[in-house]
Protein backbone atom coordinates (compact mmCIF):
# COMPACT_ATOMS: atom_id res chain seq x y z
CA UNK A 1 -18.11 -48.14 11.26
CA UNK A 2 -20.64 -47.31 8.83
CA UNK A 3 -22.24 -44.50 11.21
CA UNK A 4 -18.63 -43.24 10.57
CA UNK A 5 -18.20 -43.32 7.07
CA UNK A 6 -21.82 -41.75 6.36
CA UNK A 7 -20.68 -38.51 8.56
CA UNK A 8 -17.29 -38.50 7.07
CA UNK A 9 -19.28 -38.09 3.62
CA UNK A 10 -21.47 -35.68 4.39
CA UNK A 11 -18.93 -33.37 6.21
CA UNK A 12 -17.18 -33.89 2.52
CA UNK A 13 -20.40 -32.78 1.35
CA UNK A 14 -21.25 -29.72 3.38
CA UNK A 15 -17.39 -28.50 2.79
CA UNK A 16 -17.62 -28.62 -1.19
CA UNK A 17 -21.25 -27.14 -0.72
CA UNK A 18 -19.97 -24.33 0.80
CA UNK A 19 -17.05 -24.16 -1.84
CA UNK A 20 -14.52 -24.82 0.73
CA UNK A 21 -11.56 -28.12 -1.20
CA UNK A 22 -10.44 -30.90 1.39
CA UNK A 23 -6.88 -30.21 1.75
CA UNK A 24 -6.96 -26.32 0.60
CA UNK A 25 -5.09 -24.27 3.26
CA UNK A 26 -7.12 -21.63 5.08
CA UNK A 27 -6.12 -18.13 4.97
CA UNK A 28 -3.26 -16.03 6.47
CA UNK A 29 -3.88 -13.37 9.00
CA UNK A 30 -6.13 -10.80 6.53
CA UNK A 31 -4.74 -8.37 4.27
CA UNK A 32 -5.58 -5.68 7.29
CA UNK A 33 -2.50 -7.38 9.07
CA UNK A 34 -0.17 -5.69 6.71
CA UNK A 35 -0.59 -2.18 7.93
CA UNK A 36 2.03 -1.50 9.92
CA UNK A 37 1.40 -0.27 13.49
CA UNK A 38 2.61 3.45 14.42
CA UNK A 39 4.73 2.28 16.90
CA UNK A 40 6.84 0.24 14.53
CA UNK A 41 7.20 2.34 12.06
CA UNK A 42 10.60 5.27 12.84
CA UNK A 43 9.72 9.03 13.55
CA UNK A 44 10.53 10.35 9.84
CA UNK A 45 7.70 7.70 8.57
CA UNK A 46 3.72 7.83 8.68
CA UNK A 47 0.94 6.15 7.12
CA UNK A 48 -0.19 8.75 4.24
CA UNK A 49 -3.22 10.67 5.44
CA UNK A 50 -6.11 10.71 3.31
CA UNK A 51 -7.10 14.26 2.50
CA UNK A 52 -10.68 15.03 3.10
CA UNK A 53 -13.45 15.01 0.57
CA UNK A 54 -13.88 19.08 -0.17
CA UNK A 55 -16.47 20.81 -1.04
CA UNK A 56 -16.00 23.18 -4.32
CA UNK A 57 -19.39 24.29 -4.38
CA UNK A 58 -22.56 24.64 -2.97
CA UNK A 59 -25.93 25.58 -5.24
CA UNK A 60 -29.38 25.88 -2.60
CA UNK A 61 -29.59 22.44 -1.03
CA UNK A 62 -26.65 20.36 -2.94
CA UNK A 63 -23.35 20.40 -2.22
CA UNK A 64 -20.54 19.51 -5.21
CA UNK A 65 -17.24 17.00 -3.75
CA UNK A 66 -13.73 17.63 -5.42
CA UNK A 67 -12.70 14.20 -5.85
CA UNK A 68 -13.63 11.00 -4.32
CA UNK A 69 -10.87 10.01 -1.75
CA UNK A 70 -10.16 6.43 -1.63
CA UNK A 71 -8.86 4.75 2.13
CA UNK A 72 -5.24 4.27 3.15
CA UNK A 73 -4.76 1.80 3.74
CA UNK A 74 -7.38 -0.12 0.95
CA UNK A 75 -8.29 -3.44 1.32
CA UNK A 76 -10.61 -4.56 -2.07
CA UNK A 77 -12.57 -7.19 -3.75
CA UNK A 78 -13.99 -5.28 -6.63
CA UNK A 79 -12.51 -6.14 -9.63
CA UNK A 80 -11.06 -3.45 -11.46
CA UNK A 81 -8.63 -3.08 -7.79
CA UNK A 82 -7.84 -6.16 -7.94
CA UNK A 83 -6.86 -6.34 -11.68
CA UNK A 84 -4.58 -2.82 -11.06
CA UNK A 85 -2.84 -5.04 -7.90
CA UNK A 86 -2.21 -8.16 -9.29
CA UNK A 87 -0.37 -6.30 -12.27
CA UNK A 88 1.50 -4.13 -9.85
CA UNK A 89 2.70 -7.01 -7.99
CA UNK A 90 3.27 -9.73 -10.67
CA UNK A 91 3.94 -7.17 -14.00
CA UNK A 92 1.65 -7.02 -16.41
CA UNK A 93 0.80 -10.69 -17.85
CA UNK A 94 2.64 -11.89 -21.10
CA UNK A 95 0.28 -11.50 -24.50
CA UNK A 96 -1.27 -14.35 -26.10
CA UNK A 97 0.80 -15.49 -29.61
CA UNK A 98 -1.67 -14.54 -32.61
CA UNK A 99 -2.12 -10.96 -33.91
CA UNK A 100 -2.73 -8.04 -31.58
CA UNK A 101 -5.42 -8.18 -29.37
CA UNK A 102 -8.56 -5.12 -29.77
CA UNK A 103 -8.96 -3.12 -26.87
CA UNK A 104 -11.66 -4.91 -25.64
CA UNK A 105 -9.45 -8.26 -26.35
CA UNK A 106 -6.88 -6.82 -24.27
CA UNK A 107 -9.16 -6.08 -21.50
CA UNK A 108 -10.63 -9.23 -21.12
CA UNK A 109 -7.18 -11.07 -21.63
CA UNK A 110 -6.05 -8.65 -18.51
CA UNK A 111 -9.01 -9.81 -16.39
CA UNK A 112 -7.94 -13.44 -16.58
CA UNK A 113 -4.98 -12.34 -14.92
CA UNK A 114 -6.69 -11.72 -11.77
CA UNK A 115 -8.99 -14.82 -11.37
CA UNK A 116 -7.61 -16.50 -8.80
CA UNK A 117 -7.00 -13.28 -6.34
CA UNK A 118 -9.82 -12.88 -3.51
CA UNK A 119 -8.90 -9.61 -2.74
CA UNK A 120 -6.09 -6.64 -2.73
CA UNK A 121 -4.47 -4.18 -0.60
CA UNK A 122 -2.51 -0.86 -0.81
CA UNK A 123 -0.93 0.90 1.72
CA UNK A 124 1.27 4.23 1.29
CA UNK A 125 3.56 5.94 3.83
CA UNK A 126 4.67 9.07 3.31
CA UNK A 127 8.65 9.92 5.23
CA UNK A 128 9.42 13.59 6.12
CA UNK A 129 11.36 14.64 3.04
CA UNK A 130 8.14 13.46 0.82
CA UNK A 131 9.39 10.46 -0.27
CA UNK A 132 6.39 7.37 -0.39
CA UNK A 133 6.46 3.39 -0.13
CA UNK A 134 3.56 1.61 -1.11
CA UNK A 135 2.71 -1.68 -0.13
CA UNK A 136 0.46 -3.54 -2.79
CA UNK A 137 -0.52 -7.20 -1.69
CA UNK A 138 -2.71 -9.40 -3.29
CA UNK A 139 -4.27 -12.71 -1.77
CA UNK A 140 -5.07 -15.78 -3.88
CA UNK A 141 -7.69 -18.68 -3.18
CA UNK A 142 -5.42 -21.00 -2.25
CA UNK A 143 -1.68 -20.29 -1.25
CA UNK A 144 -0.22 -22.94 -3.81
CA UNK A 145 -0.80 -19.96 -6.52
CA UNK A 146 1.26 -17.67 -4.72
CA UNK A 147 4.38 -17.97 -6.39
CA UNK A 148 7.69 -16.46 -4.54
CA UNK A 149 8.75 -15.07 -7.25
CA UNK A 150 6.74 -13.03 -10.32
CA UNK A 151 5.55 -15.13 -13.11
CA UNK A 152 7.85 -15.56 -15.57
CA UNK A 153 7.25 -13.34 -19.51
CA UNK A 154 5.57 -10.92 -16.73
CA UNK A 155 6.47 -7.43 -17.37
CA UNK A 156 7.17 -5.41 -14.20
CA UNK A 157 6.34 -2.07 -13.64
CA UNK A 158 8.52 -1.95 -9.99
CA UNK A 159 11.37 0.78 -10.25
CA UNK A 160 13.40 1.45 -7.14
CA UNK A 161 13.63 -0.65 -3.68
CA UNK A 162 11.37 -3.62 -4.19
CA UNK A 163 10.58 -6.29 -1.84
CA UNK A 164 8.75 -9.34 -2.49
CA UNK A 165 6.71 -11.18 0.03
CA UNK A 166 4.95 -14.39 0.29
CA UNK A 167 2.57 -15.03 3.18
CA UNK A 168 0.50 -18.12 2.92
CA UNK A 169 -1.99 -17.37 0.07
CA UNK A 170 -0.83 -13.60 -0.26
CA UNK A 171 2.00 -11.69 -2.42
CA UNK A 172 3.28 -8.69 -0.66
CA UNK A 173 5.45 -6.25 -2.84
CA UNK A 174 6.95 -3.26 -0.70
CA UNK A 175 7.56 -0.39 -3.11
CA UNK A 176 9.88 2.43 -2.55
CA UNK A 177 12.12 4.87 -4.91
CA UNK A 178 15.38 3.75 -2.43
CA UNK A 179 15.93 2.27 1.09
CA UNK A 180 15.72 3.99 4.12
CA UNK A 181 15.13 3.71 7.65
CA UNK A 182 11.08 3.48 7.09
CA UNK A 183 11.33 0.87 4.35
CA UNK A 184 13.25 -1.40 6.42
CA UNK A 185 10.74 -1.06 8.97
CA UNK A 186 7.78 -2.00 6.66
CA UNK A 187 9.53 -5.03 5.32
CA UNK A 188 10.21 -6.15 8.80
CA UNK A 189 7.28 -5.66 10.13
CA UNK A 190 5.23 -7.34 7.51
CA UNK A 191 8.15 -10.43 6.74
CA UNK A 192 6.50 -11.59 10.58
CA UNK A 193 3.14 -10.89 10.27
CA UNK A 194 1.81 -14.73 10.45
């Protein structure tokens, strides 16, 4: 019995060591779930290329890049990303009573916002007649933050076709300027991703 008890406590042990909580819920399938497989997706609807880095000039040995192309999809950690997401998907977060915050204030009052998300995705699919959905998702620690629907005093920056997803710890929002045939297809395809 004791033997018992002694193991039980250090397994409690090694789990908070390694910052996992007893009774937290482990993840969903990864934010890389969410991209939505060719196959699934109609004829008039792609995932958005990304165009190549390009060259605008070469002096003897060096070579000068246009622009700095990010993935598509992006899956993210660093910070700034997932401040962007977490505003995209929830609306910007509501300002603290007092007089108006500094710039700086403001920045660091943003940052808050995004403590609890691990990470953030973006997708975009681009339909035949030009038209782009974007998928923004953002995954929290633990899936009791993810809240079905956005925070309320949020400000939301959505226009269009919106669709709001919760999956486990994540918060999908499917972003498009009206329904078609391709957004359809993303929101199913992502509503049973498990």
């Amino acid at each position: 019995m004791n033997t018992i008890r002694i193991r039980t406590g250090m397994l409690l042990v090694g789990l908070l060591a390694l910052g996992v909580e007893p009774g937290a819920t482990q993840s969903s399938p990864g934010l890389a779930a969410l991209t939505v497989p060719d196959d699934r997706l109609p004829p008039s609807c792609r995932l958005n290329p990304v165009e190549p880095m390009a060259p605008i000039g070469a002096r003897r040995g060096a070579m000068v890049i246009a622009r700095n192309s990010e993935p598509n999809p992006l899956i993210s950690r660093e910070r700034r990303v997932v401040e962007e997401t977490r505003r995209l998907v929830d609306g910007a977060p509501p300002e603290p009573d007092g007089p108006p915050l500094t710039p700086r204030g403001a920045a660091r009052w943003a940052s808050r916002w995004a403590e609890d998300v691990v990470a953030a995705y973006r997708a975009t699919y681009r339909q035949t007649d030009g038209s782009l959905i974007t998928v923004f998702a953002i995954q929290f620690s633990d899936e009791r933050l993810a809240p079905p629907e956005a925070p309320v005093g949020t400000r939301s920056a959505a226009r269009g076709t919106n669709s709001r997803i919760v999956l486990g710890p994540s918060v999908v929002l499917i972003s498009a300027g009206a329904s078609s045939d391709c957004f359809r297809a993303i929101e199913n395809y992502v509503r049973s991703v498990r």
